[in-house]
Structure formats: C-alpha cells, structure tokens
C-alpha atoms as a PDB file:
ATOM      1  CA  UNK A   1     -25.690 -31.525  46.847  1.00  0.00           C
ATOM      2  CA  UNK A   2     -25.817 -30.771  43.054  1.00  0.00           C
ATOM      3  CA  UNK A   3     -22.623 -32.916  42.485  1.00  0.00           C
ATOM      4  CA  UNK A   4     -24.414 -35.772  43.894  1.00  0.00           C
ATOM      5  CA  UNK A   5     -27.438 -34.980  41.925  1.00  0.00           C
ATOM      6  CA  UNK A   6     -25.357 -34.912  39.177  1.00  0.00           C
ATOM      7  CA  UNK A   7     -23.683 -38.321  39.456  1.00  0.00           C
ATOM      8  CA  UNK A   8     -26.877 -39.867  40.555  1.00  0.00           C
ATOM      9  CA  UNK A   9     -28.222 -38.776  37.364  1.00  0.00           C
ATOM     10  CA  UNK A  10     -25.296 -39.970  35.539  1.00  0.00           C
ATOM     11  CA  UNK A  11     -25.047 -43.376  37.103  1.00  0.00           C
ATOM     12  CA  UNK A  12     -29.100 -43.408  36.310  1.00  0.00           C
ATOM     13  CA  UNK A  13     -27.346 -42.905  32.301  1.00  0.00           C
ATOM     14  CA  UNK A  14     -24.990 -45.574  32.364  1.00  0.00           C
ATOM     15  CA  UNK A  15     -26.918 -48.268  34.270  1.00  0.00           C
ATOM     16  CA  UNK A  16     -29.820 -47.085  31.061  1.00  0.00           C
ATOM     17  CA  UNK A  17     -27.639 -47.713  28.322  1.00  0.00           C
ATOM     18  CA  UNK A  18     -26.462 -50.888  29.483  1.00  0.00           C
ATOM     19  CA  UNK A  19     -30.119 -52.262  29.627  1.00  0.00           C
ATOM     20  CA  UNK A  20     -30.708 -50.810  26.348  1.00  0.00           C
ATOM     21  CA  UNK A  21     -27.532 -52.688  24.875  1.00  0.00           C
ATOM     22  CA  UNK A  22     -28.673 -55.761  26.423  1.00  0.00           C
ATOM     23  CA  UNK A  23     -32.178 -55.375  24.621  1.00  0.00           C
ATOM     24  CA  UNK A  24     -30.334 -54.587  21.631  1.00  0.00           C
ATOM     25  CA  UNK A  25     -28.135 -57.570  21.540  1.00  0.00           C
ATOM     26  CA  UNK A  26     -30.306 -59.893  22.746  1.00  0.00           C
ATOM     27  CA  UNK A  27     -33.332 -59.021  20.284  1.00  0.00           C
ATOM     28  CA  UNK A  28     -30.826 -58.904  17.126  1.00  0.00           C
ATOM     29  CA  UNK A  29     -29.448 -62.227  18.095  1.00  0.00           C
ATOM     30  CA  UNK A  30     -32.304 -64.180  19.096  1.00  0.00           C
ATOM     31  CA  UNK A  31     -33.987 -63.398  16.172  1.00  0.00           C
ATOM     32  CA  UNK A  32     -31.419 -64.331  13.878  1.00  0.00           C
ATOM     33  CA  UNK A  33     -31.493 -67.797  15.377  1.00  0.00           C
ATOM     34  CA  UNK A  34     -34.915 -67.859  14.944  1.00  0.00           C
ATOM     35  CA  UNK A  35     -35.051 -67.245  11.530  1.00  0.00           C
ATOM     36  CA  UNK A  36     -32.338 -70.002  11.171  1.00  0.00           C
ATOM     37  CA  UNK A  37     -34.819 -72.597  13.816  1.00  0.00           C
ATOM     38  CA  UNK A  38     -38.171 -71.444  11.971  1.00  0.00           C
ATOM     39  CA  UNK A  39     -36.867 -71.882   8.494  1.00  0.00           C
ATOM     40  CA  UNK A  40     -35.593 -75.094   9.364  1.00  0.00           C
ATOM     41  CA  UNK A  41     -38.873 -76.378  11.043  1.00  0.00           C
ATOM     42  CA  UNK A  42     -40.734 -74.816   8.670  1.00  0.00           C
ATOM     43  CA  UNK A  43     -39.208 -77.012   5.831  1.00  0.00           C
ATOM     44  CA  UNK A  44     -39.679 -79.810   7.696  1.00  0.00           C
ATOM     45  CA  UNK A  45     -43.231 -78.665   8.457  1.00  0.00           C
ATOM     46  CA  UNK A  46     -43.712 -78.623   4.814  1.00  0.00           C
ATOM     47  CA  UNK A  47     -42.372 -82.125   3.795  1.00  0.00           C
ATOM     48  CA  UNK A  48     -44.298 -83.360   6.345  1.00  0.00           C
ATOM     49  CA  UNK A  49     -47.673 -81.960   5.587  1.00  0.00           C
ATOM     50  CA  UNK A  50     -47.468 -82.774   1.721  1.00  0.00           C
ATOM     51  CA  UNK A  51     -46.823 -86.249   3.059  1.00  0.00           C
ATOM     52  CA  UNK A  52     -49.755 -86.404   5.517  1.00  0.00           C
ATOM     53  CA  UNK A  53     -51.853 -83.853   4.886  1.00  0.00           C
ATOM     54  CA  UNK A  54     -52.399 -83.135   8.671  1.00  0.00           C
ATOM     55  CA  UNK A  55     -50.648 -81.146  11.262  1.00  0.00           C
ATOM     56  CA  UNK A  56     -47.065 -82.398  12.549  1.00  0.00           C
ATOM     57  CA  UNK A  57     -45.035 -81.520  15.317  1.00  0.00           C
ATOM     58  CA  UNK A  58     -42.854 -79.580  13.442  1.00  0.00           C
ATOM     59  CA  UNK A  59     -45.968 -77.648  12.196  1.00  0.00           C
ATOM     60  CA  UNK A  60     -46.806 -77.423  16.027  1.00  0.00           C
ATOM     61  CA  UNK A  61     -43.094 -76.591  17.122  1.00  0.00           C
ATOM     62  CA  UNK A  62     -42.936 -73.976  14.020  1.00  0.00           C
ATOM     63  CA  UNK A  63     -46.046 -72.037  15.856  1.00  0.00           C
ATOM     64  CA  UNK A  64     -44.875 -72.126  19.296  1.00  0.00           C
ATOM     65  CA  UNK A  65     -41.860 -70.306  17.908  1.00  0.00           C
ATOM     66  CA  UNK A  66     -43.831 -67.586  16.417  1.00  0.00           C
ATOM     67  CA  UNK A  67     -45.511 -66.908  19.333  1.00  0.00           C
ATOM     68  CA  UNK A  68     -42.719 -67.096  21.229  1.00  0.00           C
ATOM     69  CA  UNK A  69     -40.794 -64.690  18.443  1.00  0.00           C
ATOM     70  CA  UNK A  70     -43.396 -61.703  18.640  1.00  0.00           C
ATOM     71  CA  UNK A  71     -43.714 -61.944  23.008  1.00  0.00           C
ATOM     72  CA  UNK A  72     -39.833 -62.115  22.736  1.00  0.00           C
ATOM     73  CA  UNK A  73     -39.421 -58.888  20.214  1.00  0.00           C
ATOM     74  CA  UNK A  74     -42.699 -57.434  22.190  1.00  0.00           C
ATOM     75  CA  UNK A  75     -40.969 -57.214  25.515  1.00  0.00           C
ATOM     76  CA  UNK A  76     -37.777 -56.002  23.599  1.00  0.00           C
ATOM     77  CA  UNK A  77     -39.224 -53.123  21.853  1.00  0.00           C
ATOM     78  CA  UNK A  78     -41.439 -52.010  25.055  1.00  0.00           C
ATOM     79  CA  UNK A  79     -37.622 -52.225  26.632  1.00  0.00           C
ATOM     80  CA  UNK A  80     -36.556 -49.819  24.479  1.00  0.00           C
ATOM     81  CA  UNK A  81     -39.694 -47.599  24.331  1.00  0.00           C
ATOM     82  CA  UNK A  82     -38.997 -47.738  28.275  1.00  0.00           C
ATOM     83  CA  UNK A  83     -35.141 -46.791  27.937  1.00  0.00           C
ATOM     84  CA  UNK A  84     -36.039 -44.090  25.778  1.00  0.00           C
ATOM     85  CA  UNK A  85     -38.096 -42.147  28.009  1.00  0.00           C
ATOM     86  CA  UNK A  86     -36.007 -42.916  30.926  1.00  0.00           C
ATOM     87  CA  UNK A  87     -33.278 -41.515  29.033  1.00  0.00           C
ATOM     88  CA  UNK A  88     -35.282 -38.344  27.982  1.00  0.00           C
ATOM     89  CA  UNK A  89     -36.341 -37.829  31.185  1.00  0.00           C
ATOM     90  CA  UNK A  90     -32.809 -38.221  32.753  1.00  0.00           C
ATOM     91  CA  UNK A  91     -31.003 -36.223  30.064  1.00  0.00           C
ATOM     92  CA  UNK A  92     -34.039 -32.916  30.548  1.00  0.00           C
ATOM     93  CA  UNK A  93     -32.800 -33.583  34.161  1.00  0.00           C
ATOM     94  CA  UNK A  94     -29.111 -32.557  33.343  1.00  0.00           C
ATOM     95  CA  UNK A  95     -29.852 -29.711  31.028  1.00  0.00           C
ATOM     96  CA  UNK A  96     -31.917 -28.133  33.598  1.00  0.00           C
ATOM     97  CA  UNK A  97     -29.446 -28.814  36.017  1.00  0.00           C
ATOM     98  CA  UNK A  98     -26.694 -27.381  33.637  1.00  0.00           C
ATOM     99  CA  UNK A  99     -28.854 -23.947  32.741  1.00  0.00           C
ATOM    100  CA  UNK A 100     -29.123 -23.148  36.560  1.00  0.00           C
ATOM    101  CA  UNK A 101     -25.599 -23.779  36.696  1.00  0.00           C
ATOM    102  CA  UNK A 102     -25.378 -21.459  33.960  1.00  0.00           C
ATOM    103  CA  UNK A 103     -23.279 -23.853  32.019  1.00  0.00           C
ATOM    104  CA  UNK A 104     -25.615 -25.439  29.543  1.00  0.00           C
ATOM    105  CA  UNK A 105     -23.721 -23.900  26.294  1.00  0.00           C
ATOM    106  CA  UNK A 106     -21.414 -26.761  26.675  1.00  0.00           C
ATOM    107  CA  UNK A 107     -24.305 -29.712  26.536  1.00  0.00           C
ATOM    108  CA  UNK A 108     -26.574 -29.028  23.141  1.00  0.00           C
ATOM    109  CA  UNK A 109     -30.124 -29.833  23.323  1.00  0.00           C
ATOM    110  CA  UNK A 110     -30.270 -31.225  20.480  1.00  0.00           C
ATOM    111  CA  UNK A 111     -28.237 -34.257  21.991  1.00  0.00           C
ATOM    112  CA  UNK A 112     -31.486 -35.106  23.400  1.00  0.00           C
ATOM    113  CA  UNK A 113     -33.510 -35.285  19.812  1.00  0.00           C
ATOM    114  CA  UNK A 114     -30.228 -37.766  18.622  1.00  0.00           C
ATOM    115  CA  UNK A 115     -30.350 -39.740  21.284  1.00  0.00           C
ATOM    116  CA  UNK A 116     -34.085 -40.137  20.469  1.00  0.00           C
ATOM    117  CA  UNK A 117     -33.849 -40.637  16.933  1.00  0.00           C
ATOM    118  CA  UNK A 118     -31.420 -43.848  17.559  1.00  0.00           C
ATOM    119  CA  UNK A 119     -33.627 -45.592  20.082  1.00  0.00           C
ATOM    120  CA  UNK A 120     -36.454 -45.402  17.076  1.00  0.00           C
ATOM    121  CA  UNK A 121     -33.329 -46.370  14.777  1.00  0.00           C
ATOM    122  CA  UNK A 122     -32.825 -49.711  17.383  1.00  0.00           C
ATOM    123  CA  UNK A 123     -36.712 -50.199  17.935  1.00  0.00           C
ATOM    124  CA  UNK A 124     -37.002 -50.322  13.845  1.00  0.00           C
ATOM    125  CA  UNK A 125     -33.787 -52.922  13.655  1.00  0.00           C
ATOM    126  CA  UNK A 126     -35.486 -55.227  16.197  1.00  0.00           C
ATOM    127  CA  UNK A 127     -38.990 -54.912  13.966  1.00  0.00           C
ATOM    128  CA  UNK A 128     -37.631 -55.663  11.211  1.00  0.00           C
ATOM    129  CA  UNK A 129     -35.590 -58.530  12.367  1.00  0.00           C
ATOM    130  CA  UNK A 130     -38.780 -60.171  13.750  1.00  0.00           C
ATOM    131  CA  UNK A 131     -40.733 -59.622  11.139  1.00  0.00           C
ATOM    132  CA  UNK A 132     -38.411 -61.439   9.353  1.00  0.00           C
ATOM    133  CA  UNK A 133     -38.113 -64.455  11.574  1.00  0.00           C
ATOM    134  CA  UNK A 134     -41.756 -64.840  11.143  1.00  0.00           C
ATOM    135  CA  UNK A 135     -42.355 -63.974   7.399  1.00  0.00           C
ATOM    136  CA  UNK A 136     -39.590 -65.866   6.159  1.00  0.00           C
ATOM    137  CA  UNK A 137     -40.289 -69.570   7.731  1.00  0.00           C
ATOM    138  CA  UNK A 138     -44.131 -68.644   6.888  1.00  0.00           C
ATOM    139  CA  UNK A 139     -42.605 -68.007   3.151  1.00  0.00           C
ATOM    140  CA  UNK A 140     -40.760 -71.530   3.209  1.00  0.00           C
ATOM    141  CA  UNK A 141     -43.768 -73.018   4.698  1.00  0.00           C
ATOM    142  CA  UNK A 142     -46.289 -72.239   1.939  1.00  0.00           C
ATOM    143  CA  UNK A 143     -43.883 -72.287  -0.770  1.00  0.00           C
ATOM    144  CA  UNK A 144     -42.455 -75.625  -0.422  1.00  0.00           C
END
C-alpha cells in the first residue's frame, strides 16, 4: 500500500508542475503581447485625445485591457500561490513517508525550501511582467 501511496503522491507532483508551467507560460506570454497591444492602443489613444480632447475607443479599448491584464496576472499568481502549497504539502507527504521508511537521507529537506523559493522566483516574473504591461502603455499614454 505505501508503493501506491507513493506513486499517487508522485503523479499528484507531475500533474502540479504541469499546471504550474502552464501558468508560467501563459502569464509570461500574454503579457508580453499585452505590452505590445497596450502600447500600441495607447499611442493611438494619445493622438486621438490631443485631437479631440474627449475619450476614444482606443482610450476605451486601452482600459478594458488593463483590467483585463491585472484579472489575467491575478488568477495567474493565485495559480501559483495554489501550486505552491499543493506542492509543499505533497512533497512534506513524501519526506514523512521516506523517514518511516527510514530512507529519508537520500531526499534533503531542504529540496522543499528550493522548490519554494522558485515558485516566489515565478510569482515575482509574472508581477513584474504585468506591471509592466500596464505602466508602460500608461507611460506612452501621458507622455505622448
């Protein structure tokens, strides 16, 4: 029965990093295309509004994509808040199972602080990225 445990809780491992790289490739790549949509609208936005002086659609479409930008990196980072402690919870699982096995020289504990450290290392990336595609299209905005 601990074999099966084991591979259950392995399985549980793989399936969790495959989320997590989904998260991770989908939040670094969707906002680099919206930094490349925003600051695009939001020069448009610009030209426009010097000429009118009133709100545009591009102005309009510009906002939609910042809210849709911070929900997007939102649900991404909560993703990977939730894949972190998943992961925690499943790797605490194999240690214990590997001390009553008397075998737990062989898996260091302090793979469990590493893997910890890079899901705040992937949760940073995906800040910063959205940040960015929302600071910088604000920046063009304002400055141009």
């Amino acid at each position: 029965m601990l074999h099966e445990i084991h591979d259950h809780i392995n399985q549980e491992i793989r399936i969790n990093t495959r989320t997590d790289t989904i998260f991770v490739v989908t939040g670094i790549v969707f906002n680099f295309i919206m930094l490349a949509v925003s600051s695009g609208l939001a020069g448009a936005a610009a030209g426009e509004l010097g000429r009118t002086g009133a709100g545009t659609t591009s102005a309009i479409v510009l906002a939609i994509n910042f809210v849709i930008s911070i929900v997007v990196n939102g649900i991404a980072i909560s993703g990977l808040l939730t894949g972190r402690a998943t992961r925690k919870m499943l790797s605490q699982g194999l240690l214990k199972i590997y001390e009553d096995a008397e075998v737990s020289q062989y898996y260091h504990p302090a793979l469990v602080t590493n893997y910890m450290r890079r899901y705040s290392m992937f949760v940073a990336i995906i800040g910063i990225l959205g940040f960015a595609s929302v600071l910088i299209p604000l920046v063009v905005l304002l400055t141009s």
